[in-house]
Protein backbone atom coordinates (compact mmCIF):
# COMPACT_ATOMS: atom_id res chain seq x y z
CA UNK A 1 -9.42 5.90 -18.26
CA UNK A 2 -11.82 6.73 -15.68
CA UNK A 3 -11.37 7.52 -11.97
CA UNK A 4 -11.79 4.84 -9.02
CA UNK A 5 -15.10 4.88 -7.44
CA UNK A 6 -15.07 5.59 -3.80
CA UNK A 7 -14.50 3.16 -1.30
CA UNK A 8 -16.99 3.26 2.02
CA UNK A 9 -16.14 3.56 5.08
CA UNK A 10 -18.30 0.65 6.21
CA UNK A 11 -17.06 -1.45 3.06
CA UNK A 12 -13.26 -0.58 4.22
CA UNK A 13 -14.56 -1.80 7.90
CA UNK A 14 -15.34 -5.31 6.09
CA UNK A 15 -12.64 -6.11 4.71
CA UNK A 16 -10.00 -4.60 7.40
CA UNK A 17 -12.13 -7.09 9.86
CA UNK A 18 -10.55 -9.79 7.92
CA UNK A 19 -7.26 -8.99 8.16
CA UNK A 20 -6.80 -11.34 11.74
CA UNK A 21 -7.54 -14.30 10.19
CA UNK A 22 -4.84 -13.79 7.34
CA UNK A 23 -1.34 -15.52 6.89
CA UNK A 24 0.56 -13.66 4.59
CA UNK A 25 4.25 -14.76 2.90
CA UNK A 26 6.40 -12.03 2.32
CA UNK A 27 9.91 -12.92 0.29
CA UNK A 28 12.28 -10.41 -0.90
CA UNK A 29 15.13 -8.28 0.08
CA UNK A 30 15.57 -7.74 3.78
CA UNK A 31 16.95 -4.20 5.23
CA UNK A 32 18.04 -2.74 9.21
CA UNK A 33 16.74 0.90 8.59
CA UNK A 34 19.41 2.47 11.34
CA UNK A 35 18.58 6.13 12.62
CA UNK A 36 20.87 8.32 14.09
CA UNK A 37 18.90 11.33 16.25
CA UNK A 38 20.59 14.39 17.12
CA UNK A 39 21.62 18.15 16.62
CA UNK A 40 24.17 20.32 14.66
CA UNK A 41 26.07 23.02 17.37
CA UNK A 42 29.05 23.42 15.05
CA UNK A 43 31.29 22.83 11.59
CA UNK A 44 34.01 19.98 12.23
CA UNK A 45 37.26 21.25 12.03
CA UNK A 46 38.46 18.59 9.73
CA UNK A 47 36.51 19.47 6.74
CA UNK A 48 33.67 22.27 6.09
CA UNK A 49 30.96 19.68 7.19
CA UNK A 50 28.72 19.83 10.17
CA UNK A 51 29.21 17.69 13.29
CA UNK A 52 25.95 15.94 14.53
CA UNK A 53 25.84 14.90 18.43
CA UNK A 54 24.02 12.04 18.49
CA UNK A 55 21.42 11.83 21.40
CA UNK A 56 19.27 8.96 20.26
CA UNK A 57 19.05 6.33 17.49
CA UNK A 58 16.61 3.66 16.51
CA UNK A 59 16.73 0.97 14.39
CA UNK A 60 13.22 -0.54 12.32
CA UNK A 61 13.14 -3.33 9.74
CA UNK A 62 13.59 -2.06 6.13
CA UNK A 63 12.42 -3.36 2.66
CA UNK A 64 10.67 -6.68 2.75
CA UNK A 65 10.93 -6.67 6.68
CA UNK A 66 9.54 -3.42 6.50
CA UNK A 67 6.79 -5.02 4.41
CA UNK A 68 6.56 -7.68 7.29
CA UNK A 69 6.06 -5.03 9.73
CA UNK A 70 3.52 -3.38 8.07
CA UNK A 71 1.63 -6.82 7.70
CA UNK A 72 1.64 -7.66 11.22
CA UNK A 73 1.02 -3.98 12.40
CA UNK A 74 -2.37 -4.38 10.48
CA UNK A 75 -3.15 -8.17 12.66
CA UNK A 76 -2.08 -10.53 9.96
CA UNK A 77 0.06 -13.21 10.60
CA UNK A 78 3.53 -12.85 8.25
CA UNK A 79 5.75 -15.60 6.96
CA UNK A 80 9.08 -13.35 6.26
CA UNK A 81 11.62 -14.94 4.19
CA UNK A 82 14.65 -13.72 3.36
CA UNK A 83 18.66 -13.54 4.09
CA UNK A 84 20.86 -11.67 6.63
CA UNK A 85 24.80 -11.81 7.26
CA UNK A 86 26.29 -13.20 10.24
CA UNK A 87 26.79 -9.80 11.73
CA UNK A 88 25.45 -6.92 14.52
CA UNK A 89 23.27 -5.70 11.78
CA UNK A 90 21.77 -9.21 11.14
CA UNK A 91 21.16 -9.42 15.04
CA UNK A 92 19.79 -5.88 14.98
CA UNK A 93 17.46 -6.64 12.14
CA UNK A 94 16.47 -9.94 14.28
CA UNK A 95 15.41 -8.04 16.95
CA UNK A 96 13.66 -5.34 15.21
CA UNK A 97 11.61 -8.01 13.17
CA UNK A 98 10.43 -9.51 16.79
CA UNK A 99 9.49 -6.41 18.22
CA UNK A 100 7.06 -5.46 15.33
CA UNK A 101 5.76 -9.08 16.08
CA UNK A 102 7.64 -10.89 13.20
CA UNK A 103 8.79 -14.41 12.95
CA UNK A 104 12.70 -14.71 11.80
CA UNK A 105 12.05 -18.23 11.58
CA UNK A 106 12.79 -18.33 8.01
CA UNK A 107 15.69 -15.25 7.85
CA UNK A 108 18.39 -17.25 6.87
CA UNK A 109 22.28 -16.28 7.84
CA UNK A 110 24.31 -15.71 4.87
CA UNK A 111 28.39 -15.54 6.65
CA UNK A 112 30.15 -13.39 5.00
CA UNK A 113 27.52 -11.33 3.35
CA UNK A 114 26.29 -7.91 5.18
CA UNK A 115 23.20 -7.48 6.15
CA UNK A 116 22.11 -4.16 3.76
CA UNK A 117 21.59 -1.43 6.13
CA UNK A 118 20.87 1.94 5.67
CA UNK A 119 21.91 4.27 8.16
CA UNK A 120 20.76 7.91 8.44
CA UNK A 121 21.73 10.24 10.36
CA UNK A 122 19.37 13.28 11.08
CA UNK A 123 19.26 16.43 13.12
CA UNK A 124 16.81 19.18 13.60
CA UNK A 125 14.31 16.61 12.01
CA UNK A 126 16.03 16.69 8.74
CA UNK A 127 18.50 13.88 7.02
CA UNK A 128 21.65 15.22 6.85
CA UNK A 129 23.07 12.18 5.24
CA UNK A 130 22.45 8.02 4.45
CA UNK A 131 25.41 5.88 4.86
CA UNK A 132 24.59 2.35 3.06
CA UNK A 133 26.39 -1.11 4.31
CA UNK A 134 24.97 -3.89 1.38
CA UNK A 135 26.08 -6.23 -1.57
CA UNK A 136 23.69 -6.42 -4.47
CA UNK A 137 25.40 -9.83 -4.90
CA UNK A 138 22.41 -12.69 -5.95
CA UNK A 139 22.01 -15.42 -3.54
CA UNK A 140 22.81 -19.09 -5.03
CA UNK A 141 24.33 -22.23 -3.86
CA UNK A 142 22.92 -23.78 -0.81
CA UNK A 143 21.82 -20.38 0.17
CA UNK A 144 19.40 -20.17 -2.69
CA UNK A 145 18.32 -23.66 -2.44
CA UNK A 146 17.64 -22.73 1.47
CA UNK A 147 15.49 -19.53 0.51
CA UNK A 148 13.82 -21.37 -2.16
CA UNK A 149 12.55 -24.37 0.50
CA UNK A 150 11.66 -21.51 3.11
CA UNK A 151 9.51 -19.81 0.49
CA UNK A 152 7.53 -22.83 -0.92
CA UNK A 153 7.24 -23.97 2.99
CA UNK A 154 5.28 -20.63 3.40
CA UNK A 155 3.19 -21.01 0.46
CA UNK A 156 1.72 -24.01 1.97
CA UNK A 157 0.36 -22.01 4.76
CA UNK A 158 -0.79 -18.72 3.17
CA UNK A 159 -3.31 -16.61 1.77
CA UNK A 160 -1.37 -14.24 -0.53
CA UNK A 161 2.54 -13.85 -1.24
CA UNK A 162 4.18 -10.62 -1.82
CA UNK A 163 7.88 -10.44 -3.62
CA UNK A 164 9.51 -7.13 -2.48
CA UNK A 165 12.68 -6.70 -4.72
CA UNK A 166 15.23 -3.79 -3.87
CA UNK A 167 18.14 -5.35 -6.49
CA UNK A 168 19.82 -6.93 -3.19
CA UNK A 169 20.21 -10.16 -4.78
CA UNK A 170 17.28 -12.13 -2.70
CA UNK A 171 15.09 -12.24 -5.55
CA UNK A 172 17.34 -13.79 -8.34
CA UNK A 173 14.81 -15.64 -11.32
CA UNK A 174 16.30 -18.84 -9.93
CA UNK A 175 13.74 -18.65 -6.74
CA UNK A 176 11.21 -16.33 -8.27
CA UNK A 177 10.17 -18.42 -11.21
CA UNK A 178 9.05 -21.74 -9.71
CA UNK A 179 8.07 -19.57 -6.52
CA UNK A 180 5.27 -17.86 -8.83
CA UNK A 181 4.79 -21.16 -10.16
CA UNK A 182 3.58 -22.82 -7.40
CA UNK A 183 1.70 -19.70 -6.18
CA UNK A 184 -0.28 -20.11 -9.37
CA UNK A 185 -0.59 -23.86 -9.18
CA UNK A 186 -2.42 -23.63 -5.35
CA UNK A 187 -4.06 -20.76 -6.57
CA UNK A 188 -2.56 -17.78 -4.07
CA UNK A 189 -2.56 -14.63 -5.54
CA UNK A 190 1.35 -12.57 -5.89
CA UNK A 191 2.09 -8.97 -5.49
CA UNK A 192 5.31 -7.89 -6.85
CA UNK A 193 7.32 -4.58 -5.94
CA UNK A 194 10.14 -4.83 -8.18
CA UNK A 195 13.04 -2.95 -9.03
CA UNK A 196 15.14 -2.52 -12.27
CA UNK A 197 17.16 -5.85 -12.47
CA UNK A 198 14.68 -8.23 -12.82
CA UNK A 199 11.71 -5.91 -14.18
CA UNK A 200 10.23 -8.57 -16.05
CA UNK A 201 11.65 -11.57 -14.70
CA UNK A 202 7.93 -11.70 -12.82
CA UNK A 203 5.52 -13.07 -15.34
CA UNK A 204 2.34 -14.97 -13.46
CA UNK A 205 2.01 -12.24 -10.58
CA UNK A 206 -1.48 -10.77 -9.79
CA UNK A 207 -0.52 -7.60 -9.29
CA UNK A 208 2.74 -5.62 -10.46
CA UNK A 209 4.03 -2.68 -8.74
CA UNK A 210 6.37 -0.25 -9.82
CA UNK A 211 6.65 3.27 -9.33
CA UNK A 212 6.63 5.43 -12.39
CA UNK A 213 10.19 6.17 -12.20
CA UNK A 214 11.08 2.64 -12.15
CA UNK A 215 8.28 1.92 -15.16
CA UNK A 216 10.12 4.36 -17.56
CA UNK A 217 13.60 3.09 -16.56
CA UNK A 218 12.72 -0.14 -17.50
CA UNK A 219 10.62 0.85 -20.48
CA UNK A 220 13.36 3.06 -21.58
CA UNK A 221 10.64 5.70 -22.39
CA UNK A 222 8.96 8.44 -21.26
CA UNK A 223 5.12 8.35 -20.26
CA UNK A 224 2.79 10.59 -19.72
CA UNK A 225 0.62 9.32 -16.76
CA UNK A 226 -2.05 11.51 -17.88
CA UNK A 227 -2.53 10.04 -21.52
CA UNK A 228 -5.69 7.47 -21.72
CA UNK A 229 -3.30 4.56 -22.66
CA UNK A 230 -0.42 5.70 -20.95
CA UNK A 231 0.12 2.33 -19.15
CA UNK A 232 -1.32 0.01 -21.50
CA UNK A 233 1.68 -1.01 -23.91
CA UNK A 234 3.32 -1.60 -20.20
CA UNK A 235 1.06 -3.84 -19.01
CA UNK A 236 0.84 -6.07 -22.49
CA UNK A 237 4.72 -6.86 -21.70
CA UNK A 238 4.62 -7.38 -18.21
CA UNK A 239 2.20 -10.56 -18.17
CA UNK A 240 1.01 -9.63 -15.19
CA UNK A 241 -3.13 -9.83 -14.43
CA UNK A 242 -2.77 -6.00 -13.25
CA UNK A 243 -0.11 -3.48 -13.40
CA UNK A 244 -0.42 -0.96 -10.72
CA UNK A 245 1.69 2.32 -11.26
CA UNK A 246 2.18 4.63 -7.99
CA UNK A 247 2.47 8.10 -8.71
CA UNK A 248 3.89 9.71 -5.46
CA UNK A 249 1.36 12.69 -5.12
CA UNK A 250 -0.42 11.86 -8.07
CA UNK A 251 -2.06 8.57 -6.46
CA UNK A 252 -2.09 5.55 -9.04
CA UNK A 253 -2.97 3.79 -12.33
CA UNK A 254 -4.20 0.96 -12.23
CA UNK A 255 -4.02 -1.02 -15.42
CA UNK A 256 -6.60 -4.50 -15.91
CA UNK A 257 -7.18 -6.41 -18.89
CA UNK A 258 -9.80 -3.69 -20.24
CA UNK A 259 -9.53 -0.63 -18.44
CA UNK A 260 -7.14 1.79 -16.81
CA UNK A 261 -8.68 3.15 -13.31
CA UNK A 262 -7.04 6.35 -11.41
CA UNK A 263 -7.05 6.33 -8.07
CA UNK A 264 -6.45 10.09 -6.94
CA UNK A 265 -3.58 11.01 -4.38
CA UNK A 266 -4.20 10.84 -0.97
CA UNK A 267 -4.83 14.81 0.24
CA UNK A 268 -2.24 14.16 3.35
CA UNK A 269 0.55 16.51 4.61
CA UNK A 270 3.93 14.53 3.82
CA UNK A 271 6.94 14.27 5.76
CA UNK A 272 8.81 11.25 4.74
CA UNK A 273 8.37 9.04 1.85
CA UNK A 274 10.44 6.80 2.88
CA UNK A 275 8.76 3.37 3.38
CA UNK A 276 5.44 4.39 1.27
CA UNK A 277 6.06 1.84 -1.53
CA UNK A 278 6.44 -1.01 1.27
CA UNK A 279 3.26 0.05 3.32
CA UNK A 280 1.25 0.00 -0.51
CA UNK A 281 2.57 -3.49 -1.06
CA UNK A 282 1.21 -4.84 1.99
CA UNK A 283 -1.89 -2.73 2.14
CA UNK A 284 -2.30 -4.14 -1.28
CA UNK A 285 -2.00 -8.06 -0.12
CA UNK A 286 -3.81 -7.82 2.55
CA UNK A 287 -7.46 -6.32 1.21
CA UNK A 288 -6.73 -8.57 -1.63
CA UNK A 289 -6.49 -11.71 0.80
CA UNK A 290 -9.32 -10.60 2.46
CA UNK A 291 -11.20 -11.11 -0.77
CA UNK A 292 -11.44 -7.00 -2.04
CA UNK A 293 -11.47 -6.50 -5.46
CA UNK A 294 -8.57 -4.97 -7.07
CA UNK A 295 -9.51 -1.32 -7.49
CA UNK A 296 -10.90 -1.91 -3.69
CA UNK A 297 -7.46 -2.70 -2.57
CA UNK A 298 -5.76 -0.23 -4.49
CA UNK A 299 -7.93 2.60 -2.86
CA UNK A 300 -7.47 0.83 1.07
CA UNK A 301 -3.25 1.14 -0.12
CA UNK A 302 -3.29 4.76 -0.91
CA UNK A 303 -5.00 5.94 2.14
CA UNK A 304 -2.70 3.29 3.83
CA UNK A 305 0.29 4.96 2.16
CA UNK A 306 -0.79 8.30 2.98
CA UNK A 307 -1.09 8.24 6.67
CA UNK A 308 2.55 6.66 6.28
CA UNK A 309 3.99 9.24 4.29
CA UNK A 310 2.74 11.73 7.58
CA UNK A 311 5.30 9.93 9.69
CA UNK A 312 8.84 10.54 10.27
CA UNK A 313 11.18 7.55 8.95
CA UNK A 314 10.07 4.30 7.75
CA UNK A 315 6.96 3.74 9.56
CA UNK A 316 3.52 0.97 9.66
CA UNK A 317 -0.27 2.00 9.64
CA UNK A 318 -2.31 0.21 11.33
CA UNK A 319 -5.85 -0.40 10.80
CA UNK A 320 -6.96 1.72 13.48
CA UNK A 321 -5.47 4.84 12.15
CA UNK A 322 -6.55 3.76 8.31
CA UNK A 323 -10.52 3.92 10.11
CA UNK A 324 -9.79 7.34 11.57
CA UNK A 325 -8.35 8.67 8.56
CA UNK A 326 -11.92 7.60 6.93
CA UNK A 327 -13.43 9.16 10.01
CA UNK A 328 -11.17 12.18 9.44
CA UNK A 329 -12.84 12.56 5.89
């Protein structure tokens, strides 16, 4: 294992000077992250809980819109595909995708399904609790078959795909295998975020990303990040071309086909995590469509990550604040 070798500013410069030109795909499980702003004067008299007057709230796209977000907050275009119910949330979610300049040309309405959406309520600028709205219910039928068409459509006009799986049922093997597939066949490169469903339903991708957490859940086994082949039975069952392991504080692994590189933790103050994994998924695609090598990528993604992790909520980074935080030192 050895450690990443530092990325320059003017080499970050090149390849962020790319990112216009880009047309990204980005299918997986679509969220409405819903915040509810306010303060705490008193204890309900109902039960011993505290009572939260709400003065504001906001609602942002969440998961794989999230990841959209982030894509076109950096001046790529994004192809979003994905599934919302015939409900306020779904028209919410609509109109958050469009404000952070995202096409919901290929969201497709699911009746009777809810659109997942997280909402959390916070006062004093901490959560005081998340109340979740979702089904984890696969897609299939004619709603799979749609998905399926909208995400080969946007293969045919892009530069990189990213799959961003939160076990919401958009990703079911069904649309992910022949998706990969033809990714492979025109020669587009795939970044995967999974979660613990379909761990290693994702054989083909370029680059797969768990978090350590979700690694030894689906490994059923402990690891010790700091061992030289920590990673390395991991990536041999994964068939992926690299496995890249985020660490929260700890920065990454990434694992290749004949070494393991670190890439040290961003040295950021952190207020919310929320979000971090999407912003490293697109951060990831991106300097990889812009034709950065892997560990160059991985490096651009956890500065990327750590300006976002500085932010209250689920939040984007764009490229002018990645430059300052290079400028920043």
């Amino acid at each position: 294992m050895r450690d990443a070798r530092p990325l320059s500013r003017a080499r970050a410069a090149e390849i962020i000077a790319r990112f216009a030109s880009l047309r990204v795909a980005v299918v997986g499980d679509l969220m409405l992250d819903r915040y509810l702003i306010g303060d705490i004067e008193r204890i309900s008299p109902e039960a011993p809980v505290p009572v939260v007057h709400v003065s504001d709230r906001r609602d942002a796209p969440g998961g794989a819109a999230n990841v959209a977000a982030n894509v076109s907050a950096a001046g790529a275009r994004c192809h979003l595909v994905g599934v919302v119910g015939d409900d306020a949330g779904g028209s919410a979610l609509r109109e958050a995708l469009r404000a952070s300049g995202v096409s919901d040309a290929r969201v497709h309405t699911v009746p009777a399904r809810p659109t997942t959406t997280k909402t959390r309520v916070v006062a004093r600028g901490q959560q005081v609790c998340r109340v979740d709205e979702e089904t984890d219910r696969p897609i299939d039928g004619d709603h799979l078959a749609r998905i399926t068409a909208h995400a080969l459509a946007a293969l045919e006009d892009c530069d990189i795909l990213l799959l961003e799986d939160y076990d919401k049922g958009a990703l079911p093997p069904a649309l992910v295998t022949p998706v990969i597939a033809a990714a492979r066949v025109r020669k587009v490169p795939v970044v995967v975020d999974p979660k613990y469903r379909h761990f290693f339903a994702y054989s083909g991708a370029t680059v797969f990303k768990p978090n350590q957490r979700e690694l030894v859940a689906a490994l059923g086994a402990a690891i010790d990040p700091a061992a030289p082949d920590a990673f390395r039975s991991a990536y041999r069952r994964l068939g992926a071309d690299h496995l890249l392991v985020t660490l929260g504080a700890e920065g990454m692994a990434l694992v290749g086909r004949d070494e393991t590189v670190r890439v040290p933790g961003a040295r950021r103050a952190v207020y919310d995590v929320s979000g971090a994994g999407d912003t490293v998924t697109a951060w990831v695609g991106l300097a990889l469509a812009a034709g950065a090598a892997i560990e160059e990528a991985a490096l651009l993604a956890n500065v990327a990550a750590g300006i976002e992790v500085g932010k209250p909520g689920v939040a984007t980074v764009s490229v002018e604040e990645l430059l300052a935080a290079y400028d920043a030192g």
